[in-house]
N, C-alpha and C. Protein backbone atom coordinates (compact mmCIF):
# COMPACT_ATOMS: atom_id res chain seq x y z
N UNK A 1 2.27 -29.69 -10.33
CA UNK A 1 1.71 -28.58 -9.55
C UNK A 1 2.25 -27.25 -10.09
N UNK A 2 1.08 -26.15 -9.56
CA UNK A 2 1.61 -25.21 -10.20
C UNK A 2 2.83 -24.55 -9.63
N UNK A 3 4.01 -23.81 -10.04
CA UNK A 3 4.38 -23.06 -8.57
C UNK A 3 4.49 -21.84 -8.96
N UNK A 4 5.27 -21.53 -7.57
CA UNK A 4 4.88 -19.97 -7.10
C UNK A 4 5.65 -19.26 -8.40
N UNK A 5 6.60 -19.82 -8.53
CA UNK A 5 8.43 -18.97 -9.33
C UNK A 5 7.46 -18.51 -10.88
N UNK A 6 6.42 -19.60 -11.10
CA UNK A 6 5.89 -19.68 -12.63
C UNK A 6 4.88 -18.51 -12.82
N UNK A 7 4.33 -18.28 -11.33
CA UNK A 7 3.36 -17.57 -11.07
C UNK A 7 4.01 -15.87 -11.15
N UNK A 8 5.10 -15.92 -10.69
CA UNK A 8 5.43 -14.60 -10.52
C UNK A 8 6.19 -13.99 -11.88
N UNK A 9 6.68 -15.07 -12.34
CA UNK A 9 7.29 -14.55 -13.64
C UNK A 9 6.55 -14.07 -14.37
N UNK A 10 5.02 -14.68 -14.40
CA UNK A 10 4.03 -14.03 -15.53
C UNK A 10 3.44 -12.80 -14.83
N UNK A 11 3.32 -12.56 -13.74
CA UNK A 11 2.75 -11.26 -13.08
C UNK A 11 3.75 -10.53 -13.35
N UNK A 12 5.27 -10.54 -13.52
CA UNK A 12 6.51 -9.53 -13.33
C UNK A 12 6.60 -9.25 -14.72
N UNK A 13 6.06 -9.91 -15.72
CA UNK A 13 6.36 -9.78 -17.19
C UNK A 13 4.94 -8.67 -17.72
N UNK A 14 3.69 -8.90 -16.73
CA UNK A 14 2.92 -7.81 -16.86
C UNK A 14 3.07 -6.43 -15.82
N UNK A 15 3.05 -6.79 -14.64
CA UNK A 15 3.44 -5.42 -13.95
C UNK A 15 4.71 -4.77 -14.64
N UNK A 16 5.35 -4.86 -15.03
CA UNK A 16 6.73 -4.25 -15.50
C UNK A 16 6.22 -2.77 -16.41
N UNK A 17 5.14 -3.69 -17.16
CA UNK A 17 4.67 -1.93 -18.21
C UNK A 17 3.99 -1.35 -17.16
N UNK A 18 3.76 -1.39 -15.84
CA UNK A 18 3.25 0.00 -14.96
C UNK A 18 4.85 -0.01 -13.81
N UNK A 19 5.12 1.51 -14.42
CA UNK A 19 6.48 1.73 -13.68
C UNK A 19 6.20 1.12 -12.08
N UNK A 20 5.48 1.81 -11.46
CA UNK A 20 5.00 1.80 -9.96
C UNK A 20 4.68 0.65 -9.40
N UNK A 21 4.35 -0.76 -9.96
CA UNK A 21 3.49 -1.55 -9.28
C UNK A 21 4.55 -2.73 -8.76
N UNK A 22 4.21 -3.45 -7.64
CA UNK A 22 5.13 -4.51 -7.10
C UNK A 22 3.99 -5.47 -6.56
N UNK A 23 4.92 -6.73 -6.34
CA UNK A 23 4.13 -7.87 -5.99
C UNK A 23 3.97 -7.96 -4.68
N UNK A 24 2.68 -8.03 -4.04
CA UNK A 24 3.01 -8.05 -2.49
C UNK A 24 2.90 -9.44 -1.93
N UNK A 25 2.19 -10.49 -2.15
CA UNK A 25 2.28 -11.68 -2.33
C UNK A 25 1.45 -12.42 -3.13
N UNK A 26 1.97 -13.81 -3.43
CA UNK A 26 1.75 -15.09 -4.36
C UNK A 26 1.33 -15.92 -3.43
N UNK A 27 0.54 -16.87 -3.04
CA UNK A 27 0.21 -17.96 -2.89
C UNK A 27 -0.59 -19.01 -3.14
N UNK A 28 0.05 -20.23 -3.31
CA UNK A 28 -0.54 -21.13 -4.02
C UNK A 28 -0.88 -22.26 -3.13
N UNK A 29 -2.23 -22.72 -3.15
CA UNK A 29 -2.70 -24.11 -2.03
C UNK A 29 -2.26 -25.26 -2.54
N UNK A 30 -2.41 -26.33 -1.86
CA UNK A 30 -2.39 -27.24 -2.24
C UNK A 30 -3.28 -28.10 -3.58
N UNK A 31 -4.35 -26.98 -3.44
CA UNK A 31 -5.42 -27.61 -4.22
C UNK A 31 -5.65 -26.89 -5.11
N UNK A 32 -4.41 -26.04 -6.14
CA UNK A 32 -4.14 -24.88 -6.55
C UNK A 32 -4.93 -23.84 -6.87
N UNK A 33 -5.13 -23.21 -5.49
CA UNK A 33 -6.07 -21.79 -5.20
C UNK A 33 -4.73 -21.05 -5.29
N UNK A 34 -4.75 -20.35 -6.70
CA UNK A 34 -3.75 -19.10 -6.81
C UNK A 34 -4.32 -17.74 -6.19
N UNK A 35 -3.74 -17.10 -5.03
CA UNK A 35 -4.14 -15.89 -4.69
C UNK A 35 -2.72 -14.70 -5.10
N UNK A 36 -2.95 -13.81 -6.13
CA UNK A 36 -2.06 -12.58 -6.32
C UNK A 36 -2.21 -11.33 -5.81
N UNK A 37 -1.63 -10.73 -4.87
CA UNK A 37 -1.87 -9.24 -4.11
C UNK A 37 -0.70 -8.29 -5.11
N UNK A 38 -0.94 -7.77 -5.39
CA UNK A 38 -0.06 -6.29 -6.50
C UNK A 38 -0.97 -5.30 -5.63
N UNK A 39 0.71 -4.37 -5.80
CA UNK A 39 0.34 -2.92 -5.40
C UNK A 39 0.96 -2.03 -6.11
N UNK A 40 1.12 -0.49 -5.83
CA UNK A 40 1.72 0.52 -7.06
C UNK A 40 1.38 1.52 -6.11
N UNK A 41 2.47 2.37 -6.01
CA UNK A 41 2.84 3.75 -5.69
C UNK A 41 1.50 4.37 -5.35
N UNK A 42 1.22 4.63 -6.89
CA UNK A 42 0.18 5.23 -7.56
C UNK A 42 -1.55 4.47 -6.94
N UNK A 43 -1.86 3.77 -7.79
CA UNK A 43 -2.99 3.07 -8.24
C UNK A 43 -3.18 1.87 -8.95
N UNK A 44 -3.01 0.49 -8.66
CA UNK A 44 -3.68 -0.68 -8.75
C UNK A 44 -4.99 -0.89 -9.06
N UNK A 45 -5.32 -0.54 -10.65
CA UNK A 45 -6.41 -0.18 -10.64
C UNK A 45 -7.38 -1.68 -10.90
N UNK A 46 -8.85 -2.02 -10.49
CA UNK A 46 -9.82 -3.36 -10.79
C UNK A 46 -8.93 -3.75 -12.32
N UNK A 47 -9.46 -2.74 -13.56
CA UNK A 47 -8.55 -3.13 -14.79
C UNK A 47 -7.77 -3.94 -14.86
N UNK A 48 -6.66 -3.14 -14.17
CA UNK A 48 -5.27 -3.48 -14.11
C UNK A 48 -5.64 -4.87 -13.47
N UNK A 49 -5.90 -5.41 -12.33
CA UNK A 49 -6.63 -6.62 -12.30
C UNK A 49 -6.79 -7.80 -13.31
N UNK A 50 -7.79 -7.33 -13.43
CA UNK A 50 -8.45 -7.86 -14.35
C UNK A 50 -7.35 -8.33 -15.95
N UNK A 51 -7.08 -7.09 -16.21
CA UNK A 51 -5.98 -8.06 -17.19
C UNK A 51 -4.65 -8.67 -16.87
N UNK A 52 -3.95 -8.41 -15.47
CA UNK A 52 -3.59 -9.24 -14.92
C UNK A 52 -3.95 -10.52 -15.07
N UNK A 53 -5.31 -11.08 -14.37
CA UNK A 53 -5.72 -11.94 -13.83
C UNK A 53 -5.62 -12.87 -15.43
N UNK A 54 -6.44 -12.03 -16.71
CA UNK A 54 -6.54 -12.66 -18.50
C UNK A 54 -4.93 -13.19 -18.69
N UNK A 55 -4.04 -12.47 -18.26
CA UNK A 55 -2.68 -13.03 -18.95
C UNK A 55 -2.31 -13.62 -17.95
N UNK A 56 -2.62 -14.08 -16.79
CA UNK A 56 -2.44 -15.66 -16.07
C UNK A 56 -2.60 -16.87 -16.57
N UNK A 57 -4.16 -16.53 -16.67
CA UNK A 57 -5.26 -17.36 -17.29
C UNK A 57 -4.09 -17.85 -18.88
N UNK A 58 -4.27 -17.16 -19.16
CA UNK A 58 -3.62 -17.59 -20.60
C UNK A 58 -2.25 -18.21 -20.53
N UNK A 59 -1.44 -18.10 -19.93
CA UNK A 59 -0.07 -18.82 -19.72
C UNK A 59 -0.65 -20.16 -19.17
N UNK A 60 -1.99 -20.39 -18.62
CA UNK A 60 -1.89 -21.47 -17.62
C UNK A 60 -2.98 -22.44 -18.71
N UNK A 61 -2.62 -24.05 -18.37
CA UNK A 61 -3.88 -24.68 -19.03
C UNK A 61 -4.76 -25.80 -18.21
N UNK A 62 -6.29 -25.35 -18.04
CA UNK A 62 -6.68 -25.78 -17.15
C UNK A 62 -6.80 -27.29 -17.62
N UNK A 63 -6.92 -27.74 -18.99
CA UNK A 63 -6.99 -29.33 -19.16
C UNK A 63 -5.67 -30.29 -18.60
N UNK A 64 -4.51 -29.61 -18.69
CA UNK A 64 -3.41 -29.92 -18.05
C UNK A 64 -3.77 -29.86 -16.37
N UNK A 65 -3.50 -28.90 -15.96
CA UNK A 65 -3.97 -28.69 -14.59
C UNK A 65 -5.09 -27.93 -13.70
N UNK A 66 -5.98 -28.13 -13.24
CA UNK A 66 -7.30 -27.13 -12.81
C UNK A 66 -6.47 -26.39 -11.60
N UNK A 67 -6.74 -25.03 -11.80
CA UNK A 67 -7.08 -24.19 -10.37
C UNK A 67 -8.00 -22.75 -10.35
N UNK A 68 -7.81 -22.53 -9.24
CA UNK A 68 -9.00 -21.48 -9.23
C UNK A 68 -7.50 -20.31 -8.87
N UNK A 69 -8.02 -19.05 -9.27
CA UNK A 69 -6.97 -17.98 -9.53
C UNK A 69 -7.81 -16.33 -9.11
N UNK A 70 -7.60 -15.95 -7.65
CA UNK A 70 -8.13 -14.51 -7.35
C UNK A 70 -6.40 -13.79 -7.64
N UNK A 71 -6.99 -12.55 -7.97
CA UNK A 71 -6.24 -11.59 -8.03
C UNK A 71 -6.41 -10.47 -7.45
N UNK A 72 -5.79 -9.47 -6.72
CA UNK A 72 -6.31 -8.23 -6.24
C UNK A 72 -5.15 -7.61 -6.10
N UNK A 73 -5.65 -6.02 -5.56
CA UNK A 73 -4.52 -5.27 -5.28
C UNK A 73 -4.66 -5.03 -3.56
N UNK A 74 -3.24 -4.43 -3.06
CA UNK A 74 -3.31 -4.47 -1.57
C UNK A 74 -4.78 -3.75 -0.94
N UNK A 75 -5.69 -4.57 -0.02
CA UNK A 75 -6.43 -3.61 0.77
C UNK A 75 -5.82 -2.16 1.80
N UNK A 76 -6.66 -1.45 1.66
CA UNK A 76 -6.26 -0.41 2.93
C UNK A 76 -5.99 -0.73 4.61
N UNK A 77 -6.93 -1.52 5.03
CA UNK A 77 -6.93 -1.59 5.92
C UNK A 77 -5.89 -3.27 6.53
N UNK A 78 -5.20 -4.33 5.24
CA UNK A 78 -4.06 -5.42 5.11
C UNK A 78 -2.85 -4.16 6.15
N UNK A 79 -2.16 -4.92 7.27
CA UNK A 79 -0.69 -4.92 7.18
C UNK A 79 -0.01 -5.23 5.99
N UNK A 80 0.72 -4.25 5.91
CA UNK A 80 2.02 -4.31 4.80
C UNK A 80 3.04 -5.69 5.30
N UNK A 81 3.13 -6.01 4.27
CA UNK A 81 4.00 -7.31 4.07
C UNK A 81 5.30 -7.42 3.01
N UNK A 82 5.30 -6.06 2.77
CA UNK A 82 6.80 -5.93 1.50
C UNK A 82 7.18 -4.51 2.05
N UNK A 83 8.45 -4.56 1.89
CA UNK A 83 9.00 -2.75 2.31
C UNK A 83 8.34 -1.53 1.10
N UNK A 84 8.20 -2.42 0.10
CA UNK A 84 7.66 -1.41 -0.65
C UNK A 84 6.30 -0.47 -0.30
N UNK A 85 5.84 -1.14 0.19
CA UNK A 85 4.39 -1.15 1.21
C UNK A 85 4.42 0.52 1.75
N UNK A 86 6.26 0.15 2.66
CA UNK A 86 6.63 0.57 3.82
C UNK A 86 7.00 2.37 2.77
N UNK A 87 7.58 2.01 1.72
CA UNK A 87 8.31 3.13 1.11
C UNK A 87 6.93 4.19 0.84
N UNK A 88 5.91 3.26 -0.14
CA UNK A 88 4.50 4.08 -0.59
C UNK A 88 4.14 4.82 0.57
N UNK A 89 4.17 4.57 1.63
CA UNK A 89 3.37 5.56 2.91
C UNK A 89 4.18 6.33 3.68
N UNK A 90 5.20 6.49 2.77
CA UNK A 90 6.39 7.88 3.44
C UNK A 90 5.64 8.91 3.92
N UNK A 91 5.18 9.55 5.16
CA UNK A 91 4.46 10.29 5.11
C UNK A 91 2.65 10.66 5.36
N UNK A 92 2.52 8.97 5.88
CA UNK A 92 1.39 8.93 6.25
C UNK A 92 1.36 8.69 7.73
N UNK A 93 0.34 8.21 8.31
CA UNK A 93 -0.27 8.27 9.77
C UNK A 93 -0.04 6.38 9.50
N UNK A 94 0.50 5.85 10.04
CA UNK A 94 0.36 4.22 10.12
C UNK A 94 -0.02 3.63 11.83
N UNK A 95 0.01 2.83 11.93
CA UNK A 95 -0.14 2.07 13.33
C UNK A 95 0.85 0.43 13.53
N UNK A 96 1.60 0.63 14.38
CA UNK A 96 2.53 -0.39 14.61
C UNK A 96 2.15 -0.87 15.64
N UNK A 97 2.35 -2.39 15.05
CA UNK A 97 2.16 -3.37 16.76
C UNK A 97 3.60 -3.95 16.85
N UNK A 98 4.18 -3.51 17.73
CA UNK A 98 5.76 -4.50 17.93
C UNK A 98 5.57 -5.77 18.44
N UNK A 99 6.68 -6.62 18.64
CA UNK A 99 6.76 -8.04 19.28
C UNK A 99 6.30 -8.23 20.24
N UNK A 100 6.60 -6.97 20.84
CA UNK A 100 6.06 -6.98 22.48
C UNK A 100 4.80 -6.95 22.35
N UNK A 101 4.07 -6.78 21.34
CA UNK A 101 2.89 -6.10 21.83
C UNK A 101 2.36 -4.49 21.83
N UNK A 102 3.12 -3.91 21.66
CA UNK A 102 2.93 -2.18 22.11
C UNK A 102 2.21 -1.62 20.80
N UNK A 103 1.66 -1.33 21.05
CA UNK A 103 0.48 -0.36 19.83
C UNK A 103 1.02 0.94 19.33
N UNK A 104 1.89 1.27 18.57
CA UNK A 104 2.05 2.57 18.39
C UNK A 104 1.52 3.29 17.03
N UNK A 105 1.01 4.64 17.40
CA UNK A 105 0.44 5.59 16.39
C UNK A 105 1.87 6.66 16.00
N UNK A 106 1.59 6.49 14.51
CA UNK A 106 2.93 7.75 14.24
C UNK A 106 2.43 8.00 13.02
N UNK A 107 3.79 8.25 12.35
CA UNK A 107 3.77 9.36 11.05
C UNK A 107 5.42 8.26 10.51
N UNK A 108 5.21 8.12 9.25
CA UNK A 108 5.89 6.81 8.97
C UNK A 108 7.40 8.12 8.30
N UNK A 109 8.40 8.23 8.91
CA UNK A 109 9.10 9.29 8.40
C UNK A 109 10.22 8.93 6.46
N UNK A 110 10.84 7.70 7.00
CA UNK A 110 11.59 7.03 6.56
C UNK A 110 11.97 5.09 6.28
N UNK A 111 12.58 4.97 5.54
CA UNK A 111 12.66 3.22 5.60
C UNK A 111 13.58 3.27 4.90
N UNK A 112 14.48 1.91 5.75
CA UNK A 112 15.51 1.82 5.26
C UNK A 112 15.51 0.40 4.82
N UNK A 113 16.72 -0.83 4.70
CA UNK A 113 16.39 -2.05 4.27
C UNK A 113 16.73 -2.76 5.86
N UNK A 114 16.44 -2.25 7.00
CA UNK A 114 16.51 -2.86 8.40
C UNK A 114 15.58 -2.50 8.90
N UNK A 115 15.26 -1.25 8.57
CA UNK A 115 13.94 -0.65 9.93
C UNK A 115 13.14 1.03 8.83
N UNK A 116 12.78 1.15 9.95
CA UNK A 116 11.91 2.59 9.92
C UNK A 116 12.03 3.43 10.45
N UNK A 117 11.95 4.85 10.36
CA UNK A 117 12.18 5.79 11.31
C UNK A 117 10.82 6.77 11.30
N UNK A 118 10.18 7.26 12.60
CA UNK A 118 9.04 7.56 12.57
C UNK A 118 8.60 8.61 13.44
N UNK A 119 7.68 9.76 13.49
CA UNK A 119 7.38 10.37 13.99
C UNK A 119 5.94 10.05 15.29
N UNK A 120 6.31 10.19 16.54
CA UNK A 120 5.21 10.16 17.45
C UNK A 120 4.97 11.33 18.16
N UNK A 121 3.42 11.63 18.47
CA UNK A 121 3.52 12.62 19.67
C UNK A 121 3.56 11.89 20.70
N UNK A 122 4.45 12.27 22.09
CA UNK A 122 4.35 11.82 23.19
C UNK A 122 4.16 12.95 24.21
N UNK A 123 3.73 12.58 25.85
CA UNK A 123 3.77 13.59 26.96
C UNK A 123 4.74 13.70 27.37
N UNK A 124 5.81 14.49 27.82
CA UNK A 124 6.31 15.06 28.39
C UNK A 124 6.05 15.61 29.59
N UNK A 125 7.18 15.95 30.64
CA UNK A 125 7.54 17.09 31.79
C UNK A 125 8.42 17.69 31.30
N UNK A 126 7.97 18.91 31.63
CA UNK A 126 8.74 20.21 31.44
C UNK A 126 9.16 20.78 32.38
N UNK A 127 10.34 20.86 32.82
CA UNK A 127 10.53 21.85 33.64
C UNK A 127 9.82 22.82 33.79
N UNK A 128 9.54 23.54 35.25
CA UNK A 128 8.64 24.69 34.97
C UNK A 128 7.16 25.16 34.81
N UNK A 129 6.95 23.49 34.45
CA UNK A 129 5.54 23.28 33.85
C UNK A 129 4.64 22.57 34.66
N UNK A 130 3.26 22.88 34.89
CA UNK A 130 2.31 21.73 35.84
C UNK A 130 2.03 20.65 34.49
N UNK A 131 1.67 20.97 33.87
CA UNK A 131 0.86 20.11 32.98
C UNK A 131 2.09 19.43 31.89
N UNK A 132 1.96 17.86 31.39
CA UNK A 132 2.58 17.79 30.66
C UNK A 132 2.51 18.28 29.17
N UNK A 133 3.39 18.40 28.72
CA UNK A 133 3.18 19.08 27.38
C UNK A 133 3.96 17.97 25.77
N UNK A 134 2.67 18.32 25.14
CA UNK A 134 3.04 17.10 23.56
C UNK A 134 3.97 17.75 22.86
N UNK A 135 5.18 16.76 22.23
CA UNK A 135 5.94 16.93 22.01
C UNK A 135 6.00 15.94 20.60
N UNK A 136 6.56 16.22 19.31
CA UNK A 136 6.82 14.78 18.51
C UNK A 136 8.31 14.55 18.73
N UNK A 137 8.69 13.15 18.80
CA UNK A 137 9.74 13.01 18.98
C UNK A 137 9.93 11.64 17.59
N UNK A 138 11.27 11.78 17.20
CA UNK A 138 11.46 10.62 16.37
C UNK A 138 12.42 9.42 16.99
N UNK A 139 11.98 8.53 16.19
CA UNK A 139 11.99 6.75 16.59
C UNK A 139 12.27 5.98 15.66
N UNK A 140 13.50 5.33 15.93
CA UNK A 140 13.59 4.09 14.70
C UNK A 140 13.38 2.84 15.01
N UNK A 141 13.39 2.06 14.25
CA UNK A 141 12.24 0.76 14.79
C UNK A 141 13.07 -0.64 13.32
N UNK A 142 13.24 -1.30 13.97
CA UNK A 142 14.19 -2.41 13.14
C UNK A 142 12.85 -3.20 12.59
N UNK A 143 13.08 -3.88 11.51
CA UNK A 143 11.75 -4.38 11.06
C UNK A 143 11.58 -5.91 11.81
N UNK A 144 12.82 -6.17 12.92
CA UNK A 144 13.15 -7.54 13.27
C UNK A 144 11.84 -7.16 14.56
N UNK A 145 11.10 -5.54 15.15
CA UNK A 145 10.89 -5.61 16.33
C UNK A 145 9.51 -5.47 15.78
N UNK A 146 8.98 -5.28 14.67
CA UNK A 146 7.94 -5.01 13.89
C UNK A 146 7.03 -6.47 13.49
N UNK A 147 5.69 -6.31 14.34
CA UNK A 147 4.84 -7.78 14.07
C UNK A 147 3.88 -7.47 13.11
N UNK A 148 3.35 -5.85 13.11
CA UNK A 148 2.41 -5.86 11.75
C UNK A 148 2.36 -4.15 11.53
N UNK A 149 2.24 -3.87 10.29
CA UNK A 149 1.84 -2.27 10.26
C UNK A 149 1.42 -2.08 9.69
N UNK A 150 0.17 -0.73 9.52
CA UNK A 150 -0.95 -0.93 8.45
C UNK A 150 -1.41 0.89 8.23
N UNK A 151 -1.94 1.24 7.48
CA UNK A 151 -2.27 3.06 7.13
C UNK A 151 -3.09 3.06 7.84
N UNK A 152 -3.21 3.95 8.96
CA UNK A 152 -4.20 4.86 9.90
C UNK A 152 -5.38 5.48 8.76
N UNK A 153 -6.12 4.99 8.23
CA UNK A 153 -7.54 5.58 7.37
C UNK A 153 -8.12 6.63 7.80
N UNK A 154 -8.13 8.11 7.72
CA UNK A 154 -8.82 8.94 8.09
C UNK A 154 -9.71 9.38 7.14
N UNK A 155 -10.86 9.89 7.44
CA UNK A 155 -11.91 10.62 6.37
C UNK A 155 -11.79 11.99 7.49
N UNK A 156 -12.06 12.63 6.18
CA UNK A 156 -12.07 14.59 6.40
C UNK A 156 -13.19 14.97 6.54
């Protein structure tokens, strides 16, 4: 069978010539359906793909062993599943679902190798004030309380 360790060595021996790009996951079926997710700072481009996918192909021999082999780069709208994920969107609008359950909208500030630290608007009372008033306040968030998080997609 094929495995994963064989799989990644040949993706890490090609991503390496693009400074930016990391593996977000490998998995291999039983019935060896290789699926590869790569991402990059930058841009993961189809190409980049694509010859990815040729220098798989070529390390591997299907008369020895058959499988079928997709390759892609992370979707927009996938939860992140590697911190690197977490680092690329310094600075964006994300959406967190915690353990509990709780839905939160923020602004992804920071990441560390435990958690995140993040910007939300919330309501407030103000002294003084009838109406509550929005405020951003920051929040850190352990990745142990974190069930999925993904980029808030806006069009302009």
């Amino acid at each position: 069978m094929i495995s994963k360790q064989e799989i990644e060595g040949f993706v890490n021996e090609v991503i390496d010539k693009y400074n930016d790009a990391f593996i977000v996951n490998i998995s291999i079926s039983s019935s060896n359906e290789i699926k590869v997710i790569v991402d990059s700072y930058e841009t993961f481009s189809i190409s980049n793909c694509i010859k990815l996918s040729k220098y798989i192909e070529s390390k591997l021999n299907r008369d020895i062993e058959d499988y079928a082999l997709e390759v892609s780069s992370a979707g927009l709208s996938e939860s992140f599943l590697v911190i690197e994920q977490y680092k690329k969107n310094i600075g964006n609008d994300i959406e967190i679902i915690t353990k509990e359950g709780k839905k939160l909208n923020a602004t992804l500030l920071s990441v560390s190798n435990n958690g995140i630290e993040f910007e939300q608007e919330i309501k407030v009372s103000i002294d003084g004030k009838k109406k509550k008033q929005i405020i951003n306040k920051k929040f850190k968030l352990d990745f142990d309380n974190i069930k999925s998080t993904k980029v808030i997609i806006k069009f302009k």
